[in-house]
N, C-alpha and C. Protein backbone atom coordinates (compact mmCIF):
# COMPACT_ATOMS: atom_id res chain seq x y z
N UNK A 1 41.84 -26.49 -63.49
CA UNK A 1 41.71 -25.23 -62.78
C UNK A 1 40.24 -24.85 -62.59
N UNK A 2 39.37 -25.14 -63.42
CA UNK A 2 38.33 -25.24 -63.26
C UNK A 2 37.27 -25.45 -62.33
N UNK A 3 37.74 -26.58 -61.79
CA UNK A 3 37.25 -27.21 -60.53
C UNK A 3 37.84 -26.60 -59.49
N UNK A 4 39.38 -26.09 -59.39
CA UNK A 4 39.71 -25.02 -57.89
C UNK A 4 38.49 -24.11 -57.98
N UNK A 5 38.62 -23.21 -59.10
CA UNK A 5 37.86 -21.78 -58.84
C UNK A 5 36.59 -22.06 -58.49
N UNK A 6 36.03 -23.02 -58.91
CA UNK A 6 34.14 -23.39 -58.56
C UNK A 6 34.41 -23.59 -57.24
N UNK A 7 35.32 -24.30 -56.51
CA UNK A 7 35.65 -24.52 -54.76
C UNK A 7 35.88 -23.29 -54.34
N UNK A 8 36.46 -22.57 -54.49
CA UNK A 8 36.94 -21.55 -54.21
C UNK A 8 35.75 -20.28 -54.06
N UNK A 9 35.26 -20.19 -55.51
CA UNK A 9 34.00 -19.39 -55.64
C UNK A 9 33.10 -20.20 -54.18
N UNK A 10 32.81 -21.16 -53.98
CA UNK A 10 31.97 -21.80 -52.76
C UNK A 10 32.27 -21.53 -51.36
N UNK A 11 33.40 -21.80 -51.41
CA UNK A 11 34.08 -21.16 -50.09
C UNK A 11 33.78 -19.68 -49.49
N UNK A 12 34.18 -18.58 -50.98
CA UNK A 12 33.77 -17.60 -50.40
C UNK A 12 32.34 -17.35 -50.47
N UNK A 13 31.66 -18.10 -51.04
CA UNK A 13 29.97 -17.62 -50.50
C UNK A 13 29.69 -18.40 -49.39
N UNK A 14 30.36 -19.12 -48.74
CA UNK A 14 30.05 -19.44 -47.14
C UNK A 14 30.62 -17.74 -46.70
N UNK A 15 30.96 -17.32 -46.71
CA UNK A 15 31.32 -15.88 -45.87
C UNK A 15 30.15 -15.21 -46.21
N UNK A 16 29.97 -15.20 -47.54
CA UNK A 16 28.93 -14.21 -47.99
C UNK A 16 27.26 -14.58 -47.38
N UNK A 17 27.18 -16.25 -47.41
CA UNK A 17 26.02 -16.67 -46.36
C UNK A 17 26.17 -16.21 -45.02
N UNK A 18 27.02 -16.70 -44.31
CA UNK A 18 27.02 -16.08 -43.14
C UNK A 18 26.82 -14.60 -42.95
N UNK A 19 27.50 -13.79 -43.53
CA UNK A 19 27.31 -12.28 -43.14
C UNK A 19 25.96 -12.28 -43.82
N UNK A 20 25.31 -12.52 -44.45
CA UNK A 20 24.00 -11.97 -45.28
C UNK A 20 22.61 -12.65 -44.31
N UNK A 21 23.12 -13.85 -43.96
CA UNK A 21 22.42 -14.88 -42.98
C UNK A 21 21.49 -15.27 -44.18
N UNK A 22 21.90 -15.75 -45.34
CA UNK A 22 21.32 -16.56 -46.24
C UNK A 22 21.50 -17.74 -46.28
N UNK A 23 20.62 -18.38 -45.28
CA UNK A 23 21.21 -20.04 -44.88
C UNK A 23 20.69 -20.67 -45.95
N UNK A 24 19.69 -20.82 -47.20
CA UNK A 24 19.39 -21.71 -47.91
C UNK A 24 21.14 -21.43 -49.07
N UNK A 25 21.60 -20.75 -49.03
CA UNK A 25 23.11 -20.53 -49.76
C UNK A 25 23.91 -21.90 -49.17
N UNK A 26 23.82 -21.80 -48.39
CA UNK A 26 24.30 -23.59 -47.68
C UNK A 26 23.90 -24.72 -48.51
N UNK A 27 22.81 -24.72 -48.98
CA UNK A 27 21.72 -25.96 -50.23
C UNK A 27 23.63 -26.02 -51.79
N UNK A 28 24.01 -24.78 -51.45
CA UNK A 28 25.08 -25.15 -52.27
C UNK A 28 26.56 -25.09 -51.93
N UNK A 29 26.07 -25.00 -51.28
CA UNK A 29 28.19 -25.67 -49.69
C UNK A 29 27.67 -26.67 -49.86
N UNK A 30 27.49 -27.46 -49.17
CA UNK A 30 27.06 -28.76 -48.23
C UNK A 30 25.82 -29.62 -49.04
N UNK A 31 26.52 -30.96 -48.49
CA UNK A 31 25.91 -32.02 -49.08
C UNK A 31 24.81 -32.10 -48.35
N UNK A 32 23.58 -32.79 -48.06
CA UNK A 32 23.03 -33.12 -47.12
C UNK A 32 23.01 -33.47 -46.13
N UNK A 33 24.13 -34.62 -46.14
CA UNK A 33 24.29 -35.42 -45.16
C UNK A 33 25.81 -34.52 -44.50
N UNK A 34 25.78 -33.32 -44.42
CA UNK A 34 27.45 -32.83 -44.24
C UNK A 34 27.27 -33.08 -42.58
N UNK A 35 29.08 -33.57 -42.40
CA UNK A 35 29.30 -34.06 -41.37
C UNK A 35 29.84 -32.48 -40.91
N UNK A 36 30.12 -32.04 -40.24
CA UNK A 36 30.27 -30.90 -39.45
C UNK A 36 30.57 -30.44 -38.30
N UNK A 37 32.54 -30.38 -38.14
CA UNK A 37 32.96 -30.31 -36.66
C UNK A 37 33.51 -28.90 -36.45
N UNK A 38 32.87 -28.29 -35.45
CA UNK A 38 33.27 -26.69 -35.26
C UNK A 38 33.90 -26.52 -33.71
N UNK A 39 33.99 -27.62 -33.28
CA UNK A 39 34.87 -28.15 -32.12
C UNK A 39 34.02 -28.97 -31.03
N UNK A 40 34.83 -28.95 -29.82
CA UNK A 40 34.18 -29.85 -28.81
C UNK A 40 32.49 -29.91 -29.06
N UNK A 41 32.26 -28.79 -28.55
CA UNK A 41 30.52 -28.27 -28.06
C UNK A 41 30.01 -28.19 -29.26
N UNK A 42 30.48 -28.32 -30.46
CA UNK A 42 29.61 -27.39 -31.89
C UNK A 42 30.19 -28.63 -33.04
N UNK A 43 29.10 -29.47 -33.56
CA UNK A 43 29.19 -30.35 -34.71
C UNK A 43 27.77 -30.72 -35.37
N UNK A 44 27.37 -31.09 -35.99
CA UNK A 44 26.07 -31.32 -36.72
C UNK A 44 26.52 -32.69 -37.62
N UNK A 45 25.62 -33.35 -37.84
CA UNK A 45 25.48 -33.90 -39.01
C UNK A 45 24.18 -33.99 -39.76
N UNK A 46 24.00 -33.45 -40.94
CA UNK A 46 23.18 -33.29 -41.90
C UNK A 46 22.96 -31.28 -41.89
N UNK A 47 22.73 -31.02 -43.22
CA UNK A 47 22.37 -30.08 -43.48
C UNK A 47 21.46 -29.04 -42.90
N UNK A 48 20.60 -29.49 -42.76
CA UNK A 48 19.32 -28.53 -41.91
C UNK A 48 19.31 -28.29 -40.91
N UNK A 49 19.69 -29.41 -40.19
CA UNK A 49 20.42 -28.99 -38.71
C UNK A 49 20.94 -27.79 -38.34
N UNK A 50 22.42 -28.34 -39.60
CA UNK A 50 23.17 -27.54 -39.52
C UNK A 50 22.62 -25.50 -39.97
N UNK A 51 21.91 -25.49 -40.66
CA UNK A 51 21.27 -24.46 -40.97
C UNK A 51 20.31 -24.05 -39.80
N UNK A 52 19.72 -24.76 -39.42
CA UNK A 52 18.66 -24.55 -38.57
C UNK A 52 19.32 -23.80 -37.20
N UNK A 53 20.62 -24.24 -36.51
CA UNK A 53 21.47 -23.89 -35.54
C UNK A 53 22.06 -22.90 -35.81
N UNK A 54 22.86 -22.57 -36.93
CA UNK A 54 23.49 -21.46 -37.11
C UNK A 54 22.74 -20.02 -37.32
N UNK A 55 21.65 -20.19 -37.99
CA UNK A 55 20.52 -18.89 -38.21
C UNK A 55 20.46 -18.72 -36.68
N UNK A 56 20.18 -19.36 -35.81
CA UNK A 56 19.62 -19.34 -34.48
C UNK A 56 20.86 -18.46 -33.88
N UNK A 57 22.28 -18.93 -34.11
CA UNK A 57 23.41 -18.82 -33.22
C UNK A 57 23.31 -17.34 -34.05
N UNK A 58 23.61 -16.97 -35.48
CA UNK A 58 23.73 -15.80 -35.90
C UNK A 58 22.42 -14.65 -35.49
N UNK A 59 21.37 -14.84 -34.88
CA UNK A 59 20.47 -14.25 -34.38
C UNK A 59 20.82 -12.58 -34.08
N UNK A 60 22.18 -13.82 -32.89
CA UNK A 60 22.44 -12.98 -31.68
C UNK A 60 22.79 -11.15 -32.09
N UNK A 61 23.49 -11.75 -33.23
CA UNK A 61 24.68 -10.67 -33.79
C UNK A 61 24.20 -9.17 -34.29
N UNK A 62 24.49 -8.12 -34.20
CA UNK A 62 23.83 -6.87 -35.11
C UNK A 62 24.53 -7.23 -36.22
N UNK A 63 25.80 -7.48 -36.24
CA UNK A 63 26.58 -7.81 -37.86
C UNK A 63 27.92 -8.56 -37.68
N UNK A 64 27.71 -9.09 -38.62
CA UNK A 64 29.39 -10.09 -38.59
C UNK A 64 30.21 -9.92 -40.38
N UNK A 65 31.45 -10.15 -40.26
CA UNK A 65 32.08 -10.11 -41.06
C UNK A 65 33.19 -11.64 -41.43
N UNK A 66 32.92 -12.22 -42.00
CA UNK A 66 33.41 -13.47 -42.75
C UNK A 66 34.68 -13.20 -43.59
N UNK A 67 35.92 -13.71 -43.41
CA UNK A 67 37.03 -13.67 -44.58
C UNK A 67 37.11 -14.65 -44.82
N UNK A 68 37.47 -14.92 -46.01
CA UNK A 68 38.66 -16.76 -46.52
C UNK A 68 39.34 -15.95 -47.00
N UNK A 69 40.47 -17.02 -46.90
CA UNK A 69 42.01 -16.54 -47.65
C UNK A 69 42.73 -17.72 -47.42
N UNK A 70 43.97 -17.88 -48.43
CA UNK A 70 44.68 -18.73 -48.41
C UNK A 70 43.90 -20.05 -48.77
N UNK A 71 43.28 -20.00 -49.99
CA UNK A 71 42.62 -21.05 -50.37
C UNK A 71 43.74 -22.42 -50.91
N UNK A 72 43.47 -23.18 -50.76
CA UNK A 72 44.84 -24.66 -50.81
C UNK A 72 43.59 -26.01 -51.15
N UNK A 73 43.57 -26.29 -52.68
CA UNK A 73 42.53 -27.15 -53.27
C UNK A 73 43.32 -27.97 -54.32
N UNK A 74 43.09 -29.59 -53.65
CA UNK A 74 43.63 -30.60 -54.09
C UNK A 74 42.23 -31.29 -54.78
N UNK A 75 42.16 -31.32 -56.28
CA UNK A 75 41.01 -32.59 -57.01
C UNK A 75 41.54 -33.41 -57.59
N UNK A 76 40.86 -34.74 -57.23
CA UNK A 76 41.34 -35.63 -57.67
C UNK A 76 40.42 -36.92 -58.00
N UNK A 77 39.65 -36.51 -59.27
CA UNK A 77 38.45 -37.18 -59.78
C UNK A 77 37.01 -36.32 -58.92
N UNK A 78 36.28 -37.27 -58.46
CA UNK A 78 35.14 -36.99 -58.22
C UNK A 78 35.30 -36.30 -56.79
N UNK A 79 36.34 -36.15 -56.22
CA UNK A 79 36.72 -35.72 -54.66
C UNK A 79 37.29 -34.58 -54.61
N UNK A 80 38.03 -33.84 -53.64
CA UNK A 80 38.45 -32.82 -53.44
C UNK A 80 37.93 -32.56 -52.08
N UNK A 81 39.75 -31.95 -51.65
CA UNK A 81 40.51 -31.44 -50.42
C UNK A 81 40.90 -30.05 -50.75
N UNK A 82 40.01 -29.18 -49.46
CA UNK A 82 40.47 -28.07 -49.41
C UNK A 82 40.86 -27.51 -48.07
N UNK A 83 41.90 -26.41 -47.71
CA UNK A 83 42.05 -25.98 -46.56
C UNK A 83 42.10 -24.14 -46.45
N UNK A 84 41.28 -23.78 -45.87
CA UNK A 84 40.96 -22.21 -45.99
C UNK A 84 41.55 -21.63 -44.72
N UNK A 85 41.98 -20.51 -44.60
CA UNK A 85 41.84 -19.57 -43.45
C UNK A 85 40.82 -18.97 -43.57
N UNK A 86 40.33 -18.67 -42.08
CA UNK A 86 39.24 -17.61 -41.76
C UNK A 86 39.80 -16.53 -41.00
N UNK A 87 38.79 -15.58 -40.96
CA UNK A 87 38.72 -14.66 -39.69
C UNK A 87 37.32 -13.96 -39.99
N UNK A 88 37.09 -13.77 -38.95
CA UNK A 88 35.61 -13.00 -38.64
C UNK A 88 35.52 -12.39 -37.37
N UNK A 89 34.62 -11.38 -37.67
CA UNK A 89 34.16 -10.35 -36.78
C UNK A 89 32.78 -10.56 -36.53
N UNK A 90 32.60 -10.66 -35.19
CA UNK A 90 30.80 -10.76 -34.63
C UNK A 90 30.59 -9.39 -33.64
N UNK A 91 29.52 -8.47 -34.43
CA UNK A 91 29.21 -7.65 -33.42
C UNK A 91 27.94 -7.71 -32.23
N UNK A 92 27.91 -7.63 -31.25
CA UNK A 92 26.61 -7.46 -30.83
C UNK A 92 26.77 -6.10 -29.60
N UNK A 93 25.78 -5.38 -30.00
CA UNK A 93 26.19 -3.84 -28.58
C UNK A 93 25.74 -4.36 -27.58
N UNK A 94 24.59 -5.47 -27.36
CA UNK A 94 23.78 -5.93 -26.12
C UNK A 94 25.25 -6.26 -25.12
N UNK A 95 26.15 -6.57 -25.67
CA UNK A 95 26.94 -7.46 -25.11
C UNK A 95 27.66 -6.49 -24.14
N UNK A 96 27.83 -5.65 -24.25
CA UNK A 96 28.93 -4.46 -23.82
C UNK A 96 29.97 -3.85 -24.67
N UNK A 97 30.99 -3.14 -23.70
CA UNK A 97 32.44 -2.59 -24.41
C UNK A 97 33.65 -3.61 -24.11
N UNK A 98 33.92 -4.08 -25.09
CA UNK A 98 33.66 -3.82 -26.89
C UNK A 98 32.81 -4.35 -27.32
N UNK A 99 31.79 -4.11 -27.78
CA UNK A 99 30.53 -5.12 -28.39
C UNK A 99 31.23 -5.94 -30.15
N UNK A 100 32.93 -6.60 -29.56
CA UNK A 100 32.95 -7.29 -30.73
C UNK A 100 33.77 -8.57 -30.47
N UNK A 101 33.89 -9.39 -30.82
CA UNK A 101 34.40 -10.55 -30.86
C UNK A 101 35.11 -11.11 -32.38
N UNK A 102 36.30 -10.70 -32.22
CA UNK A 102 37.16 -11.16 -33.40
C UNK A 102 37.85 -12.30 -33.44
N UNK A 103 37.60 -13.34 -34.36
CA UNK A 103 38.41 -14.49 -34.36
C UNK A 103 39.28 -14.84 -35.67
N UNK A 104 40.14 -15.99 -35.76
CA UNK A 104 40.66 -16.33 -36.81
C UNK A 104 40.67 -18.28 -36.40
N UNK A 105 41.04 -18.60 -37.86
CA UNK A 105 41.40 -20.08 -37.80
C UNK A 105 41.12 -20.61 -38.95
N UNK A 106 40.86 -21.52 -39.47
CA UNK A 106 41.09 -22.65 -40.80
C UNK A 106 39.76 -23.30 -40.97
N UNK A 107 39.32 -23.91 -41.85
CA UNK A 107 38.46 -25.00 -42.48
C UNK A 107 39.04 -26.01 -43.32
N UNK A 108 39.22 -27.19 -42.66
CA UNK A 108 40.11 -27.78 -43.71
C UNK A 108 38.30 -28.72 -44.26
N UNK A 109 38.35 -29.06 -45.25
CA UNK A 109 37.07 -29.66 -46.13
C UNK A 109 37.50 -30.56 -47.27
N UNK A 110 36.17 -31.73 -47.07
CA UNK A 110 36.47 -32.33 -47.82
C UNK A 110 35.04 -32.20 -48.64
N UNK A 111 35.36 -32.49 -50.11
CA UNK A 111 34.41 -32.08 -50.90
C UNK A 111 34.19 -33.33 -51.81
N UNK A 112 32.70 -33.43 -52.24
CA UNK A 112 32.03 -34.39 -53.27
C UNK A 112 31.71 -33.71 -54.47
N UNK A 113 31.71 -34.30 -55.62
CA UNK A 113 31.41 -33.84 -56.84
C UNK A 113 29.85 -34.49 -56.80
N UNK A 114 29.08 -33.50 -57.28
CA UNK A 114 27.66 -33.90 -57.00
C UNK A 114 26.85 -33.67 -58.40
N UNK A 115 25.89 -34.52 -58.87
CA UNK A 115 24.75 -34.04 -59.72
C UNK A 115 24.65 -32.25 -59.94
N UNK A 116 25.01 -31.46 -58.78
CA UNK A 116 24.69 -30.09 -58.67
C UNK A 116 26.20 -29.20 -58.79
N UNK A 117 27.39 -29.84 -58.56
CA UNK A 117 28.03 -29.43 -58.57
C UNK A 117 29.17 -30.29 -57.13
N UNK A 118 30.01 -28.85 -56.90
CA UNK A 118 31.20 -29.45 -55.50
C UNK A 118 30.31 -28.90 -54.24
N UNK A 119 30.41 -29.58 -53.88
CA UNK A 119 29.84 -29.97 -52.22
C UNK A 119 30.46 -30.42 -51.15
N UNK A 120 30.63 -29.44 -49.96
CA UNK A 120 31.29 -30.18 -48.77
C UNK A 120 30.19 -31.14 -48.45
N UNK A 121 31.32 -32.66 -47.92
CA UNK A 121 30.92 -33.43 -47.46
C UNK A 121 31.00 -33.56 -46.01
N UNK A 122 32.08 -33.36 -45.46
CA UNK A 122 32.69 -32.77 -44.30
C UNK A 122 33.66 -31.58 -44.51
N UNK A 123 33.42 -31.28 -43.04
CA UNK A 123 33.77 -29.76 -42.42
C UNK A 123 34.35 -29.85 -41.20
N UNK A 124 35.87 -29.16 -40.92
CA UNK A 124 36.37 -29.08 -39.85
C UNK A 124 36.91 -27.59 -39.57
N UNK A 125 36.40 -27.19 -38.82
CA UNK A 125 36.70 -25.65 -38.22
C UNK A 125 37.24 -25.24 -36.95
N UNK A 126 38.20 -24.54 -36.65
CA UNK A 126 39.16 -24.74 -35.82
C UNK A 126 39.45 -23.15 -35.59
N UNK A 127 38.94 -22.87 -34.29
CA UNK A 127 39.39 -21.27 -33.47
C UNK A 127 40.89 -21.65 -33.31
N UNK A 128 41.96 -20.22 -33.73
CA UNK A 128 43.51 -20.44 -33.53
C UNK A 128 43.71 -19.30 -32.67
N UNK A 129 42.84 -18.30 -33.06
CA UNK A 129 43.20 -17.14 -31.93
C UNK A 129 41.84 -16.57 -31.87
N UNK A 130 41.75 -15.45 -30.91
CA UNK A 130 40.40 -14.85 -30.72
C UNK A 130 41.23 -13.41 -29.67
N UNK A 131 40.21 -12.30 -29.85
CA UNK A 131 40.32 -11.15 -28.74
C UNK A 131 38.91 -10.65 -29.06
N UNK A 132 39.08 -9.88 -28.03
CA UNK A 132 37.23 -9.08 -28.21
C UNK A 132 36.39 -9.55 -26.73
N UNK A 133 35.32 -9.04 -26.97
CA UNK A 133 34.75 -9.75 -25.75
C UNK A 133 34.07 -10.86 -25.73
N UNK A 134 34.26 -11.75 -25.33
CA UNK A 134 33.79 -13.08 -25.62
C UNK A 134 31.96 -13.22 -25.39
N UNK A 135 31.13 -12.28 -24.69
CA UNK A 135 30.13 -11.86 -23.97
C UNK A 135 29.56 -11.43 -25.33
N UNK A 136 30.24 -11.37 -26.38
CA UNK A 136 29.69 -11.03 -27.83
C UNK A 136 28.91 -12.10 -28.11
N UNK A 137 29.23 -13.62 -28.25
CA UNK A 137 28.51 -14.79 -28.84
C UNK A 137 27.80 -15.50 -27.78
N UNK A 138 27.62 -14.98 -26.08
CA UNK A 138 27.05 -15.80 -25.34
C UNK A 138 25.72 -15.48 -25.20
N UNK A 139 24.60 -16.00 -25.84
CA UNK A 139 23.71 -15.33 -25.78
C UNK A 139 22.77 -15.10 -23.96
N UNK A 140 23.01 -15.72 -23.40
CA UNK A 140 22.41 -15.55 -22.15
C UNK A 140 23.70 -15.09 -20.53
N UNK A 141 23.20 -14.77 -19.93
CA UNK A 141 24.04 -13.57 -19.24
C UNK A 141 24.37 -14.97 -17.80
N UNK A 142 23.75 -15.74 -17.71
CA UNK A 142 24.59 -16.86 -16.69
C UNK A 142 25.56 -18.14 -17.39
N UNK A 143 25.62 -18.15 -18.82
CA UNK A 143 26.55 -19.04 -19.54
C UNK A 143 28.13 -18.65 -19.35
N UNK A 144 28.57 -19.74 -19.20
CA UNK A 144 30.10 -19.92 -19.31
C UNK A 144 30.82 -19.80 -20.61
N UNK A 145 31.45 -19.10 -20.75
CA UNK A 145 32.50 -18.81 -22.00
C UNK A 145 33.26 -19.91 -22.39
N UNK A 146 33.74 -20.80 -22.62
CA UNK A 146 34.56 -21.71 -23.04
C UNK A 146 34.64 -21.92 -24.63
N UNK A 147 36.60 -21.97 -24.95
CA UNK A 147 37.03 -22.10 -26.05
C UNK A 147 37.80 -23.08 -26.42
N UNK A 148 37.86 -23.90 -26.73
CA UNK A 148 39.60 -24.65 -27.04
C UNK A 148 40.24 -24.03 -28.25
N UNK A 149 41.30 -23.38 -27.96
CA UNK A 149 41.70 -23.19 -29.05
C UNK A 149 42.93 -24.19 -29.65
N UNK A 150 43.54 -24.14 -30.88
CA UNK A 150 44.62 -25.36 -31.62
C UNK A 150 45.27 -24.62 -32.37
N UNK A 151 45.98 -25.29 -32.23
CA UNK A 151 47.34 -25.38 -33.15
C UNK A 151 47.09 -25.77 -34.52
N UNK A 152 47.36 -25.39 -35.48
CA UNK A 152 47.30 -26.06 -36.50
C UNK A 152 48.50 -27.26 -37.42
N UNK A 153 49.74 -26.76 -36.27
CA UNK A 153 50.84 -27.60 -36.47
C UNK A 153 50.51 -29.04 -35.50
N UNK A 154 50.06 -28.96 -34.17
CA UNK A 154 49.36 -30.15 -33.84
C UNK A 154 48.41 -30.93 -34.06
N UNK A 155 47.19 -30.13 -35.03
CA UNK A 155 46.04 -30.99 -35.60
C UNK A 155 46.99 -31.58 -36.71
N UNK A 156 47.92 -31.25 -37.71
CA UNK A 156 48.42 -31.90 -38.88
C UNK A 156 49.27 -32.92 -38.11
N UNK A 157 49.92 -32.76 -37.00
CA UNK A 157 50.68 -33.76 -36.50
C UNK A 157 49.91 -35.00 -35.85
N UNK A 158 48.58 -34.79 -35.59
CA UNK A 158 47.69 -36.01 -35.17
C UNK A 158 46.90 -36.47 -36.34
N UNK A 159 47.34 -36.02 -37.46
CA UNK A 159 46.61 -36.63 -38.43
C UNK A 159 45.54 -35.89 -38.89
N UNK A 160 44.73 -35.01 -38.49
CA UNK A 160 43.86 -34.49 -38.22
C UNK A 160 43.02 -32.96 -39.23
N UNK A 161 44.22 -33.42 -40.00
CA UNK A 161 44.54 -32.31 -41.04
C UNK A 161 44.06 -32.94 -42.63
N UNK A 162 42.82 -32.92 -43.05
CA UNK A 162 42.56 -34.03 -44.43
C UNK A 162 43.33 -33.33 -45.75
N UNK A 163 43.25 -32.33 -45.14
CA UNK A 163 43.89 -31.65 -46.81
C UNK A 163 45.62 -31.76 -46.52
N UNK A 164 46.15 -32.26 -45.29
CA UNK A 164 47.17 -32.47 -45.48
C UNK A 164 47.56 -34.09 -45.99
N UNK A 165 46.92 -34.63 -45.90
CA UNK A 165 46.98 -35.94 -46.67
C UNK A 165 46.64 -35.80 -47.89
N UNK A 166 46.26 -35.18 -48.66
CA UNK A 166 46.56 -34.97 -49.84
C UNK A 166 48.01 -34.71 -50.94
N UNK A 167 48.53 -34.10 -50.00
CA UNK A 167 49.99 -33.44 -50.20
C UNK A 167 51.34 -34.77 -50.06
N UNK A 168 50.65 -35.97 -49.43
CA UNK A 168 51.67 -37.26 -49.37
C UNK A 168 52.80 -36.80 -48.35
């Protein structure tokens, strides 16, 4: 049990990084080399990158709000599978009425046991629903809005789901 709650405790300080915009808090999510898919348009691999882009993308925002819930953590030796719900709130007033953009969706993660502790190794993040104004996260006024959103019963049905392979 030990090892859930330290995942768990990690998980929710990715919310607490994001809303605080304390990207070196990432130095203890993520491995270095974290692989990182946030869909079509949005993936990284390696850490700093990944830090380096998101401070930039969170710029935009006057304030955002980060949830996890439904934490689901499989260890098994030096590894570990986890799958989270999200939802978050991004405000920006520049944007207009409503100056907010609310979303929800999952992180399913796979995690390394490290010299420092548990560490995502990879990251998969997945928009399931959204309302608000989308004009919230676009930072420039001639960009195109585009989302894919998923299913989460069709990512597990393509395989696509790591923490569902855990479960056999």
């Amino acid at each position: 049990m030990a090892d859930r709650e330290d995942i768990v405790d990690l998980l929710n300080l990715y919310g607490f990084a994001m809303d605080t915009r304390r990207w070196d808090l990432f130095d203890r999510i993520f491995t270095p080399e974290v692989a990182a898919d946030y869909g079509p348009t949005s993936s990284w691999t390696g850490r700093e990158r990944f830090k380096a882009d998101f401070g930039a993308f969170h710029e935009l925002f006057d304030a955002t709000q980060h949830v996890m819930t439904n934490h689901l953590v499989r260890v098994e030796g030096g590894r570990a599978a986890s799958h989270t719900y999200g939802s978050w709130r991004l405000v920006r007033h520049a944007a207009g009425d409503p100056p907010v953009w609310d979303g929800t969706g999952y992180y399913d993660d796979a995690w390394e046991r490290t010299a420092q502790g548990w560490r995502i190794a990879r990251r998969t993040c997945r928009v399931v629903f959204w309302t608000g104004n989308p004009r919230v996260q676009t930072p420039m006024e001639d960009m195109v809005f585009q989302l894919d959103l998923v299913s989460l019963q069709e990512e597990e049905r393509a395989g696509r789901i790591g923490f569902a392979a855990t479960l056999g």
